[in-house]
N, C-alpha and C. Protein backbone atom coordinates (compact mmCIF):
# COMPACT_ATOMS: atom_id res chain seq x y z
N UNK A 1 0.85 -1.18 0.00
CA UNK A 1 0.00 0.00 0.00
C UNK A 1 0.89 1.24 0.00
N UNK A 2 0.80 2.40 -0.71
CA UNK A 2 0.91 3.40 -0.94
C UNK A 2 1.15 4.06 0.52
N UNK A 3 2.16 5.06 1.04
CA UNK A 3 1.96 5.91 1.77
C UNK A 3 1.56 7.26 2.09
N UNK A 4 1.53 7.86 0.63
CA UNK A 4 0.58 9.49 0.50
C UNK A 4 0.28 9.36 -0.65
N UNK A 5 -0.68 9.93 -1.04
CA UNK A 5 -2.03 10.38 -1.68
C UNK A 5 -2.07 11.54 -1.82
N UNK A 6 -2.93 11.88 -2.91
CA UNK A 6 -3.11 13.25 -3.03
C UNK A 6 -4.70 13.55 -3.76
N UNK A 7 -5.54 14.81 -3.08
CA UNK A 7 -6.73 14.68 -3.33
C UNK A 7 -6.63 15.35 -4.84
N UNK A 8 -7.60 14.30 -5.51
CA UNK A 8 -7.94 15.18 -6.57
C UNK A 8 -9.54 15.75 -6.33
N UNK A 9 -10.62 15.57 -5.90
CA UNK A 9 -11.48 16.11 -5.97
C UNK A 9 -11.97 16.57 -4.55
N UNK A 10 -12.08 17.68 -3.97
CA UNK A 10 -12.81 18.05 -2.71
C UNK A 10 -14.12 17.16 -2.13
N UNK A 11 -13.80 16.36 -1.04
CA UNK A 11 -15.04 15.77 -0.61
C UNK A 11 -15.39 15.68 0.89
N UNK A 12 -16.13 15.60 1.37
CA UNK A 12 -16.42 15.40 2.74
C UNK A 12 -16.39 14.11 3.25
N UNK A 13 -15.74 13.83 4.72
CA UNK A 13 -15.82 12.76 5.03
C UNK A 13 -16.26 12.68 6.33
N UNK A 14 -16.88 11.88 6.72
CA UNK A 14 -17.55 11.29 8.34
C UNK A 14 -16.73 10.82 9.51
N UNK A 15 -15.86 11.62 10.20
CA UNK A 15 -14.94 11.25 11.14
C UNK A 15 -15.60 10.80 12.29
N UNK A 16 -15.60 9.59 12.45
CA UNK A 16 -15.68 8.49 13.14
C UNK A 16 -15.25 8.69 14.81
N UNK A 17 -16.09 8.20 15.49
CA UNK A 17 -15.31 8.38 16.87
C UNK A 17 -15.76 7.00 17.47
N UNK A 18 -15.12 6.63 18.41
CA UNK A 18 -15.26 5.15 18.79
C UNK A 18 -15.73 5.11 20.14
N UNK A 19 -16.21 6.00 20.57
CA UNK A 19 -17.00 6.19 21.72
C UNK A 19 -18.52 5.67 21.64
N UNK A 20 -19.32 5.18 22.60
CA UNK A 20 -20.42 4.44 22.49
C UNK A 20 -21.67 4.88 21.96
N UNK A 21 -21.15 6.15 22.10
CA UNK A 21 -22.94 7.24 21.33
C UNK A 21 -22.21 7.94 20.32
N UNK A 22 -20.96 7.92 19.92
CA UNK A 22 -20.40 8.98 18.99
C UNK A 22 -20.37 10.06 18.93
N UNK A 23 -19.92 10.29 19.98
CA UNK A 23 -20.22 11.99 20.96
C UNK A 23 -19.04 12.99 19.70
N UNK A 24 -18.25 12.30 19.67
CA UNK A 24 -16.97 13.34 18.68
C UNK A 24 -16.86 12.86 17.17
N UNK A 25 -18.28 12.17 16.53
CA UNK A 25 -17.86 11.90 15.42
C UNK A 25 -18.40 13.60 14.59
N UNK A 26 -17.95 13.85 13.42
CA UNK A 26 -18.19 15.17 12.77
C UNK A 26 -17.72 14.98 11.52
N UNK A 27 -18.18 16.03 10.22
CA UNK A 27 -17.86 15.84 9.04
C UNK A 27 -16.79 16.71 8.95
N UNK A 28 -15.53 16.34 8.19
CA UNK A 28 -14.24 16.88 8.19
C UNK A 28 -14.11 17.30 6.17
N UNK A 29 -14.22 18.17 6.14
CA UNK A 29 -13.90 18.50 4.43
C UNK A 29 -12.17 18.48 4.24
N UNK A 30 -12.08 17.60 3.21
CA UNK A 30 -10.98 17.43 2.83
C UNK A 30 -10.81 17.80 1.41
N UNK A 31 -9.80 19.19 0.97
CA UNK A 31 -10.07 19.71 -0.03
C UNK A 31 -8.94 18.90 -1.00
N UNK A 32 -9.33 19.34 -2.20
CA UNK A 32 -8.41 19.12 -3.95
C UNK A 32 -6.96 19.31 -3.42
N UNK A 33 -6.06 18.91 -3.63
CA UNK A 33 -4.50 19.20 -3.28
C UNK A 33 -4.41 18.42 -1.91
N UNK A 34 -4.94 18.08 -1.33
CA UNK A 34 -4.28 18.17 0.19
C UNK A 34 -3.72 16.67 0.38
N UNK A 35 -2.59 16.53 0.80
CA UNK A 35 -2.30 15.61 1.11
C UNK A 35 -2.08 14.35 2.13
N UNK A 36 -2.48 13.23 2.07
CA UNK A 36 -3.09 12.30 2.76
C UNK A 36 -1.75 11.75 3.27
N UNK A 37 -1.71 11.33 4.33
CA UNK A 37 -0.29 10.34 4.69
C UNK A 37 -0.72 9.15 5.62
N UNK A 38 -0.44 7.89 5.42
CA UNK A 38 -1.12 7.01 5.99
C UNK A 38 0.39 6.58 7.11
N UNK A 39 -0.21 7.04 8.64
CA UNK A 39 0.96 7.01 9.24
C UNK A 39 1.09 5.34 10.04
N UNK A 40 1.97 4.74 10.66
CA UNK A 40 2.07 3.73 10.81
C UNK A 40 1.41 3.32 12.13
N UNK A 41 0.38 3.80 12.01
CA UNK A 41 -0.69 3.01 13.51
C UNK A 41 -2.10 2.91 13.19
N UNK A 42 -2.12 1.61 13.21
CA UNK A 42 -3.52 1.27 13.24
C UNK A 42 -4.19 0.10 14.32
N UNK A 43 -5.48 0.36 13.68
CA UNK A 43 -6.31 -0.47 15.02
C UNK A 43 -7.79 -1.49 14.31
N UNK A 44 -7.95 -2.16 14.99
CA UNK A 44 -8.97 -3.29 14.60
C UNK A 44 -9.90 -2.95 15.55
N UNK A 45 -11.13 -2.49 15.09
CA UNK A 45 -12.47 -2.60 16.14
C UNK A 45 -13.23 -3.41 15.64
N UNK A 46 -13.99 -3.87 16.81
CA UNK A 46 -14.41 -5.35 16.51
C UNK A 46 -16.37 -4.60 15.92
N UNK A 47 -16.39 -5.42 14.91
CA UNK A 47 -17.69 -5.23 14.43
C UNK A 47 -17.03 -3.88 13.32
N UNK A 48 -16.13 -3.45 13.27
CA UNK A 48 -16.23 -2.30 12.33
C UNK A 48 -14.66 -2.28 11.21
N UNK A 49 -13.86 -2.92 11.94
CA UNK A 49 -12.57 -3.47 10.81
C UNK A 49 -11.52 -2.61 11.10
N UNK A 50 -10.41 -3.13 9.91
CA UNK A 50 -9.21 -1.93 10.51
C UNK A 50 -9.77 -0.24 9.95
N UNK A 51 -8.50 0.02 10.60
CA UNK A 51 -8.79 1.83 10.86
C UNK A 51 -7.55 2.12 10.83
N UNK A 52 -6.71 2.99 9.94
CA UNK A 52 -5.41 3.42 10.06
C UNK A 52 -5.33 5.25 9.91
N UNK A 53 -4.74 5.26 11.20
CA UNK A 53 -4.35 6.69 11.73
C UNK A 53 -3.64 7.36 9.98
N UNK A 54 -4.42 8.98 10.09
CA UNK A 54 -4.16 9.49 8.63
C UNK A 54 -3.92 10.54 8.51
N UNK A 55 -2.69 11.72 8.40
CA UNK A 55 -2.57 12.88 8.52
C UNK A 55 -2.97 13.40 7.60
N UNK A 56 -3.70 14.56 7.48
CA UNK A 56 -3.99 15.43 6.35
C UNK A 56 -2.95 16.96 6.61
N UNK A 57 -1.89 16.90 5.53
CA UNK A 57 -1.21 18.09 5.58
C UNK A 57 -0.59 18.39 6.38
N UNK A 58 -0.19 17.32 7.17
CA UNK A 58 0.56 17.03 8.63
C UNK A 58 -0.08 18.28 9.78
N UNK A 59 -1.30 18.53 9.38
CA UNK A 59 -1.89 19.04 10.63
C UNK A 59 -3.08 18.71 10.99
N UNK A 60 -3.97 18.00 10.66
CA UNK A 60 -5.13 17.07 11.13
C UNK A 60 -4.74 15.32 11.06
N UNK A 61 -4.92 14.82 11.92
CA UNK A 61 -4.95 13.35 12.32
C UNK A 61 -6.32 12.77 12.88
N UNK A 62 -6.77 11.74 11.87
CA UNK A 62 -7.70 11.20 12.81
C UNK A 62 -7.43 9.31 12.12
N UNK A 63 -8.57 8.51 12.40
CA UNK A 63 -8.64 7.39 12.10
C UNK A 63 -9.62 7.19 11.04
N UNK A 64 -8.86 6.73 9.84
CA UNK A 64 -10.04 6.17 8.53
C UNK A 64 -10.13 4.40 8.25
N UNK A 65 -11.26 4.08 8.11
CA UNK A 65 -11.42 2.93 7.77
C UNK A 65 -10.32 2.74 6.57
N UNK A 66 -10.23 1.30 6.87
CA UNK A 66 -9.22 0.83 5.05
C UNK A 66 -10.67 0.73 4.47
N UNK A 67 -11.98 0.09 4.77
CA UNK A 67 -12.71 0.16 3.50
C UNK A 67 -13.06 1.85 2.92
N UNK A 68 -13.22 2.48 3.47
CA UNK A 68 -13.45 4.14 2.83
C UNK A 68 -12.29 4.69 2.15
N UNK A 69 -10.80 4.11 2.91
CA UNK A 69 -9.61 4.56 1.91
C UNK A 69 -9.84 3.79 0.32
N UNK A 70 -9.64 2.10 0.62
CA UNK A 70 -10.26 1.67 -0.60
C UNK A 70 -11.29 2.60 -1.56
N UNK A 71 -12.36 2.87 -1.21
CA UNK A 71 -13.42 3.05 -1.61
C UNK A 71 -12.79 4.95 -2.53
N UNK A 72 -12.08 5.92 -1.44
CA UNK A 72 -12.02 6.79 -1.77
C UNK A 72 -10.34 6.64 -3.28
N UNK A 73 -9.87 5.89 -2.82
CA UNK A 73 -8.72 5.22 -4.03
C UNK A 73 -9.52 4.77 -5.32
N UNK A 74 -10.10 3.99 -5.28
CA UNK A 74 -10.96 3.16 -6.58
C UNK A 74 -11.70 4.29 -6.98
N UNK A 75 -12.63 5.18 -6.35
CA UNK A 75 -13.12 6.19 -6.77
C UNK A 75 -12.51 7.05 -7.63
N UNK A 76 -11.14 7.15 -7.55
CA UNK A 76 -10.39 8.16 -8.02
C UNK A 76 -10.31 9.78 -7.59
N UNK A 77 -11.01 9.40 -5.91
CA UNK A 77 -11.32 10.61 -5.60
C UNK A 77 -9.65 10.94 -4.57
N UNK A 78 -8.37 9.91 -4.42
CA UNK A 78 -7.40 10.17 -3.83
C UNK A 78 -6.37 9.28 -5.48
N UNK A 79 -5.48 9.63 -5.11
CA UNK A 79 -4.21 9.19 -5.72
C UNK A 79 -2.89 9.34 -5.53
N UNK A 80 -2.51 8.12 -5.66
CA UNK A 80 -0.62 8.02 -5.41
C UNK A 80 0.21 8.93 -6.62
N UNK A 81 1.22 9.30 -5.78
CA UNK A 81 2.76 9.68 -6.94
C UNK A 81 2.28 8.72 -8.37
N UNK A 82 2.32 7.22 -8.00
CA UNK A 82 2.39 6.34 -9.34
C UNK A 82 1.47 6.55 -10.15
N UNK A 83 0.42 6.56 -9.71
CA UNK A 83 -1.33 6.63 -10.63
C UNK A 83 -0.65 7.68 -11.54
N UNK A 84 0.01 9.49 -10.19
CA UNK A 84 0.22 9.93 -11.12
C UNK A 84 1.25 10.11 -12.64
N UNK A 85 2.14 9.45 -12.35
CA UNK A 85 3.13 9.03 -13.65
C UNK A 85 2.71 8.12 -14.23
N UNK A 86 1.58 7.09 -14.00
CA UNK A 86 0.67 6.42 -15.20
C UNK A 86 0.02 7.39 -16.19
N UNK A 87 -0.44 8.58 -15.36
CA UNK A 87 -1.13 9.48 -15.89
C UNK A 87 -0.65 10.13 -17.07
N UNK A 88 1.02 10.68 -16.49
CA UNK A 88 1.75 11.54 -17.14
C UNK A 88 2.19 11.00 -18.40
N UNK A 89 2.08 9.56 -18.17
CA UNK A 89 2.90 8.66 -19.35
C UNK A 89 1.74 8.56 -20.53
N UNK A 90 0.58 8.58 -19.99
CA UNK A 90 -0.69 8.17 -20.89
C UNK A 90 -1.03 9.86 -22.09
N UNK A 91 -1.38 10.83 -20.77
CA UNK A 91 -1.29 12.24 -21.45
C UNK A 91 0.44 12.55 -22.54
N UNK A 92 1.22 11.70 -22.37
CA UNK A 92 2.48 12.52 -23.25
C UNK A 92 2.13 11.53 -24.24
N UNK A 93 1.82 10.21 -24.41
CA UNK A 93 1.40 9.44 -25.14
C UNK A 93 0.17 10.38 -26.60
N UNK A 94 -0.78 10.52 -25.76
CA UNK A 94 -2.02 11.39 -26.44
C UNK A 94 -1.49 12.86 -26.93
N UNK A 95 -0.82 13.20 -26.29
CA UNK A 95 0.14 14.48 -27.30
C UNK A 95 0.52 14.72 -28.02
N UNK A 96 1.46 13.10 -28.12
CA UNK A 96 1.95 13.05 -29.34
C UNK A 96 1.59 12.27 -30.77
N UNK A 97 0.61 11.64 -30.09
CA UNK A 97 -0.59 11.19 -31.06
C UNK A 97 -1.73 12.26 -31.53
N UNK A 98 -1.83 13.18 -30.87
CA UNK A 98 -2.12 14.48 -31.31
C UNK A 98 -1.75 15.33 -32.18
N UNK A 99 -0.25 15.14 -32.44
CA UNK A 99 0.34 15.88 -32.68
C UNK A 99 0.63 15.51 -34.34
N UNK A 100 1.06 13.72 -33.96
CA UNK A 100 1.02 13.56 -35.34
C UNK A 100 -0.46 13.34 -36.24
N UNK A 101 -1.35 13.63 -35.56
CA UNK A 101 -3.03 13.98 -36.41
C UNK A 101 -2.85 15.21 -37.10
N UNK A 102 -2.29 16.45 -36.44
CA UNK A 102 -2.61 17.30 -36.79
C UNK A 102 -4.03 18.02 -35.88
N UNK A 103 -3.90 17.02 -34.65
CA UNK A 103 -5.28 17.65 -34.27
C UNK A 103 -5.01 18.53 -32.80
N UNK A 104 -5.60 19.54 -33.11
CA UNK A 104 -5.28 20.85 -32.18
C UNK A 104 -5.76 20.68 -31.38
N UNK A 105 -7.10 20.74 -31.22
CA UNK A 105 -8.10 20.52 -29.88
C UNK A 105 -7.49 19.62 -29.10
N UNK A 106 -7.59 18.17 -29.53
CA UNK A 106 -6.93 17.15 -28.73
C UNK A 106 -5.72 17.39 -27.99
N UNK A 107 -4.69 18.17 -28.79
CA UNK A 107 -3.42 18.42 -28.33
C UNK A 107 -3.43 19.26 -27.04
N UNK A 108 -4.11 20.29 -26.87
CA UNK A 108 -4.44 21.12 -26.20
C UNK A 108 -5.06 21.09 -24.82
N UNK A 109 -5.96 19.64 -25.16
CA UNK A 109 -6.52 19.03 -24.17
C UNK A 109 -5.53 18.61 -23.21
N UNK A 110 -5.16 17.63 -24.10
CA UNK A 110 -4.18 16.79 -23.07
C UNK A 110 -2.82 17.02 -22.78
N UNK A 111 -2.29 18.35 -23.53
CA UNK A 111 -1.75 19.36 -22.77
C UNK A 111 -2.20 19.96 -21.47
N UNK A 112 -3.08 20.00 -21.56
CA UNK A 112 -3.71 20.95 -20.21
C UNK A 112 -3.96 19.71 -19.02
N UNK A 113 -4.39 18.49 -19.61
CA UNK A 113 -4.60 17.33 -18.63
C UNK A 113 -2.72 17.42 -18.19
N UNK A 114 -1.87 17.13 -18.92
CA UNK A 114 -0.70 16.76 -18.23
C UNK A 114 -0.26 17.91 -17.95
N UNK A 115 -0.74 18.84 -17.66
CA UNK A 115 0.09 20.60 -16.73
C UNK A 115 -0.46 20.33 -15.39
N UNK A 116 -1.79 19.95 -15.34
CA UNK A 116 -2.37 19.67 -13.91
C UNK A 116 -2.31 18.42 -12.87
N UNK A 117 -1.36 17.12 -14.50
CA UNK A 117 -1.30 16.34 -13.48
C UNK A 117 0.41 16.29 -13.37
N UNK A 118 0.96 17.23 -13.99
CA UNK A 118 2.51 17.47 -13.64
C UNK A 118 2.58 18.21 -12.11
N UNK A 119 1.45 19.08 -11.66
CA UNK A 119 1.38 20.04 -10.64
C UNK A 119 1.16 19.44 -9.94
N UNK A 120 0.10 18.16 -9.97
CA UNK A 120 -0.27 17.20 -8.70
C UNK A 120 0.93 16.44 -8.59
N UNK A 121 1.49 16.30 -9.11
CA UNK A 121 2.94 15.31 -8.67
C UNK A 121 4.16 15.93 -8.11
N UNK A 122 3.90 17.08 -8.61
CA UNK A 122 5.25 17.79 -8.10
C UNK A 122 4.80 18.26 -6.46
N UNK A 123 3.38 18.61 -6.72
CA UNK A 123 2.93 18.84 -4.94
C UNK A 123 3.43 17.90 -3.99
N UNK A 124 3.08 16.30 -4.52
CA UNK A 124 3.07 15.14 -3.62
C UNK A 124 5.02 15.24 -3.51
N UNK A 125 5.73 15.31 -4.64
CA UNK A 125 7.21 15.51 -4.26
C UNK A 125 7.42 16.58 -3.29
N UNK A 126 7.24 17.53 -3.22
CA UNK A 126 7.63 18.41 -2.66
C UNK A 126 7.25 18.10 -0.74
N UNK A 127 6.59 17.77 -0.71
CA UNK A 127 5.52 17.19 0.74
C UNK A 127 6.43 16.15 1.26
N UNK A 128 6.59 15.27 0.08
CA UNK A 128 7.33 14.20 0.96
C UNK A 128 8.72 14.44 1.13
N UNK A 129 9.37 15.72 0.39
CA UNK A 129 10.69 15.57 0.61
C UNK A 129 11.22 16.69 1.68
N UNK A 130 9.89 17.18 2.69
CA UNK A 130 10.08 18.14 3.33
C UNK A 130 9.65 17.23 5.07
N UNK A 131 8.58 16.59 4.60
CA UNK A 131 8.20 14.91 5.68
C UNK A 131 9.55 14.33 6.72
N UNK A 132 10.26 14.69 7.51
CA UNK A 132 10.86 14.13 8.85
C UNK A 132 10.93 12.21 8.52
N UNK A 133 11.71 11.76 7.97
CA UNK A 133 11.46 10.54 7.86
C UNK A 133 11.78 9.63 9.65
């Protein structure tokens, strides 16, 4: 498994509290850019599964299910460094198949797809190479 992520789409999520009435659970918005770090502690509650402790932007921590990380990964609503250089490799691909069409629009497109997903990668570099190992 991947250790940071990076949001591509702004979404809200249901922070969980493990107290018996859910006195501290609350919705936490987690915006576009921000970066996810899955830190090395987790926990098994019984009836509800693992849960691994998750920094956002190294200044919020709480506990996310692995099924909602799953769920928010497959969605495509988080993504790794790698997804993004699958990405980068696919958009320079379509560029230059663009390019030899002759077709502008297309080119342009996926020019603009690989500027934004060059920016999402360079974010996630920059984060981790500033990260306290």
């Amino acid at each position: 498994m991947y250790r940071y992520f990076i949001v591509k789409e702004t979404f809200k999520h249901r922070k969980e509290c493990f107290c018996p009435n859910q006195a501290h659970a609350h919705d936490v918005t987690i915006y576009e850019g921000d970066i996810i770090e899955i830190i090395n502690d987790r926990r098994y509650i019984d009836d509800k599964g693992w849960y691994f402790l998750i920094s956002i932007n190294s200044l919020h921590e709480f506990y996310l299910s692995l099924e909602e990380l799953e769920n928010y990964y497959a969605s495509g609503v988080i993504v790794s460094a790698t997804d993004i250089e699958l990405s980068l490799n696919y958009f320079q691909f379509k560029i230059d198949e663009a390019l030899d069409m002759g077709d502008e629009e297309r080119f342009f497109q996926f020019t603009q797809n690989f500027i934004e997903a060059r920016s999402l990668l360079q974010k996630i570099e920059n984060y981790v190479l500033k990260v306290p190992l």
